[in-house]
C-alpha atoms as a PDB file:
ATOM      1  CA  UNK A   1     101.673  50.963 141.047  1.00  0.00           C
ATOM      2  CA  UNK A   2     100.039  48.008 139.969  1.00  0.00           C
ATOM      3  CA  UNK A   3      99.615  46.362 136.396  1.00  0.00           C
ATOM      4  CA  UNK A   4      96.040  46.340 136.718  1.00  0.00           C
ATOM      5  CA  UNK A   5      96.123  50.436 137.370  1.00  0.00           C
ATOM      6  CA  UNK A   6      99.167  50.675 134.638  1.00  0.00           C
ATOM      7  CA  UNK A   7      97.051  49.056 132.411  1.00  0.00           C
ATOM      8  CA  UNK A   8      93.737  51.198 132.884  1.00  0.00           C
ATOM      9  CA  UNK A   9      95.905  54.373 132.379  1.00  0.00           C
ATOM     10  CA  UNK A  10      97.501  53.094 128.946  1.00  0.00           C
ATOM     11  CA  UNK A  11      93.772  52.224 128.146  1.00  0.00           C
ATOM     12  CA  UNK A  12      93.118  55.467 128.723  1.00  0.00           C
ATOM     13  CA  UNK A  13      95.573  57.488 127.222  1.00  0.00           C
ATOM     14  CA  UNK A  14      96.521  55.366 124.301  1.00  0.00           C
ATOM     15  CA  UNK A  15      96.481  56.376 120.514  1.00  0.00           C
ATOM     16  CA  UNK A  16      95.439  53.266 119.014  1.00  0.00           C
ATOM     17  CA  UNK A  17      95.116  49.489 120.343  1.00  0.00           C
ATOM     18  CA  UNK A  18      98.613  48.642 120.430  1.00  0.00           C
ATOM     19  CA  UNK A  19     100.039  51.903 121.742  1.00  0.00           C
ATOM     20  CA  UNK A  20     101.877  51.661 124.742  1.00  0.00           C
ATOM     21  CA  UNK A  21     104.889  54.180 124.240  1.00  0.00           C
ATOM     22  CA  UNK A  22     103.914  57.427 123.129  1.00  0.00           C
ATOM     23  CA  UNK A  23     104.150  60.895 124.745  1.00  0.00           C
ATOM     24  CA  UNK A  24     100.690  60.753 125.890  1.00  0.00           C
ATOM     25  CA  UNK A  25     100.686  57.309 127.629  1.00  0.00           C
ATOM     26  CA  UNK A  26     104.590  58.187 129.246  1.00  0.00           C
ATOM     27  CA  UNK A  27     103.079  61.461 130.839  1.00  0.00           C
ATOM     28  CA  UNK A  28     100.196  59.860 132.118  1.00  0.00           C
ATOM     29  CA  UNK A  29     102.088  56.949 133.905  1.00  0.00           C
ATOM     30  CA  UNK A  30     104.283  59.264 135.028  1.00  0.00           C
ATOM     31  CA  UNK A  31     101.666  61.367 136.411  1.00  0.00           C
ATOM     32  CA  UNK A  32     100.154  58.250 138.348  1.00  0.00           C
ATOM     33  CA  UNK A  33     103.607  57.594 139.927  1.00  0.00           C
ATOM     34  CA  UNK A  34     104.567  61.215 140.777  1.00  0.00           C
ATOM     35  CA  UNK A  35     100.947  61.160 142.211  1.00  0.00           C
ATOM     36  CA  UNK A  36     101.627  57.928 144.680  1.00  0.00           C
ATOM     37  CA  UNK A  37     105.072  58.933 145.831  1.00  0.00           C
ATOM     38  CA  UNK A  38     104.160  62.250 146.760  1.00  0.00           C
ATOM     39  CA  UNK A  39     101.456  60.850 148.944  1.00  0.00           C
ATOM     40  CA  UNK A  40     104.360  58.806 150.506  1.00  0.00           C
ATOM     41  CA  UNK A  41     106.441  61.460 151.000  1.00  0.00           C
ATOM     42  CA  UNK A  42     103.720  63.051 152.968  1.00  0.00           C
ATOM     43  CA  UNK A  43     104.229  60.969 155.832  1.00  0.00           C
ATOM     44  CA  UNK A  44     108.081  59.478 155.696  1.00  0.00           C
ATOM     45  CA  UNK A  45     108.954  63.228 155.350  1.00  0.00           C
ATOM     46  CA  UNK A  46     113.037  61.916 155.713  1.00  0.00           C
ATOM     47  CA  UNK A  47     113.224  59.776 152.726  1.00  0.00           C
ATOM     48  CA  UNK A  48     115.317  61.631 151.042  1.00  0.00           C
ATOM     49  CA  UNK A  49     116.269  59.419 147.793  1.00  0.00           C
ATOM     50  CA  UNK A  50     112.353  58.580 147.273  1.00  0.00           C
ATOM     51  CA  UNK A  51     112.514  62.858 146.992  1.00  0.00           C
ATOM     52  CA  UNK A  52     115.496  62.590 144.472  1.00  0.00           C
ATOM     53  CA  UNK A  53     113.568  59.597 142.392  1.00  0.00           C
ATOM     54  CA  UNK A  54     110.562  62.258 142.963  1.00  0.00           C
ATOM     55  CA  UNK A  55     112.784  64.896 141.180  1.00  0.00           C
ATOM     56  CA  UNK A  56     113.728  62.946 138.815  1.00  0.00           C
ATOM     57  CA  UNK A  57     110.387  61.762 137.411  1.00  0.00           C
ATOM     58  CA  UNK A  58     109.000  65.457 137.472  1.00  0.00           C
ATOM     59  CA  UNK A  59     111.562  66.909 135.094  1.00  0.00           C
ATOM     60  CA  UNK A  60     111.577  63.977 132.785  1.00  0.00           C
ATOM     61  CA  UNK A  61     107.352  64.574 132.290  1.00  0.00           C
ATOM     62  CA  UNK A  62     108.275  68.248 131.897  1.00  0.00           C
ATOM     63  CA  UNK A  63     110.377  67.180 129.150  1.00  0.00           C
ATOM     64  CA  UNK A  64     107.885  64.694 127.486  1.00  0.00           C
ATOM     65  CA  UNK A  65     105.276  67.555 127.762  1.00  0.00           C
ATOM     66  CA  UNK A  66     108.144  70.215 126.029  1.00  0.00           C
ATOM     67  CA  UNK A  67     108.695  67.426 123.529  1.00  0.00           C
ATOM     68  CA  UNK A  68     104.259  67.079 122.438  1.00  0.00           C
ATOM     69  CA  UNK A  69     103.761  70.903 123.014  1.00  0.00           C
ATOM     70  CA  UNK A  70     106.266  71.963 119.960  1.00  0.00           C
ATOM     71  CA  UNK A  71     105.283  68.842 118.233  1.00  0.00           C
ATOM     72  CA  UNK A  72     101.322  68.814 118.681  1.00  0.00           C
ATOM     73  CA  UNK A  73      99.861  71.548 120.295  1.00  0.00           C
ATOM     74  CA  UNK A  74      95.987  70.597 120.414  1.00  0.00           C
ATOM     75  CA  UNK A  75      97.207  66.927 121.686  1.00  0.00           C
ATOM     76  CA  UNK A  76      99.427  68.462 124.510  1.00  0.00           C
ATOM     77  CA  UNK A  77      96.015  70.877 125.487  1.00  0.00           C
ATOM     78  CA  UNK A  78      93.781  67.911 125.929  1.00  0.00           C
ATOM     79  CA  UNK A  79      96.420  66.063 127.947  1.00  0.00           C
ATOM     80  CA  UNK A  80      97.124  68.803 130.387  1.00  0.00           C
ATOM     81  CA  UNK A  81      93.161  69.125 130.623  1.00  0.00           C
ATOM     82  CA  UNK A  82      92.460  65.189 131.219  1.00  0.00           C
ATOM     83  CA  UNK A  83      95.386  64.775 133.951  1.00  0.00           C
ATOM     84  CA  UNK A  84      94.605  68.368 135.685  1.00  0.00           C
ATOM     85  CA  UNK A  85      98.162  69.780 135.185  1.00  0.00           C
ATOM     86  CA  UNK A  86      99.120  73.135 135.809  1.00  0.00           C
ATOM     87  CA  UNK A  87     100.844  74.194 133.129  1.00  0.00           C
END
């Protein structure tokens, strides 16, 4: 992941001008990078601790998205509409 594709996504996702760290901006990068390694693991099928980091990264978005559902219910809708989650 680059800065200059980090950057578009918090331009994207943020709140206001400044807003770098909130759920929505966390769930998006973390979409991008659970996006790139699973194209990786596509073709080094043994990497087995790029699978673990994979894991990892998964269950800490499905905790960010727990955390804006019971907080903000229209705001977690729109996000799992604008990143085409399943959830």
């Amino acid at each position: 992941m680059t800065r200059e594709s980090t950057a578009k996504v918090k331009t994207q996702f943020q709140l206001h001008k400044s807003d770098t760290g909130s759920s929505e901006v966390q769930i998006a990068l973390l979409s991008q990078r659970i996006e790139e390694l699973t194209e990786h693991l596509k073709t080094h099928v043994k990497d087995h601790s790029s699978r673990y980091g994979l894991i990892k990264m998964v269950s800490a978005r499905r905790r960010l998205l727990n955390y804006l559902k019971k907080k903000d219910e229209p705001r977690y809708q729109e996000l799992i509409k604008r990143l085409k989650l399943r959830r």
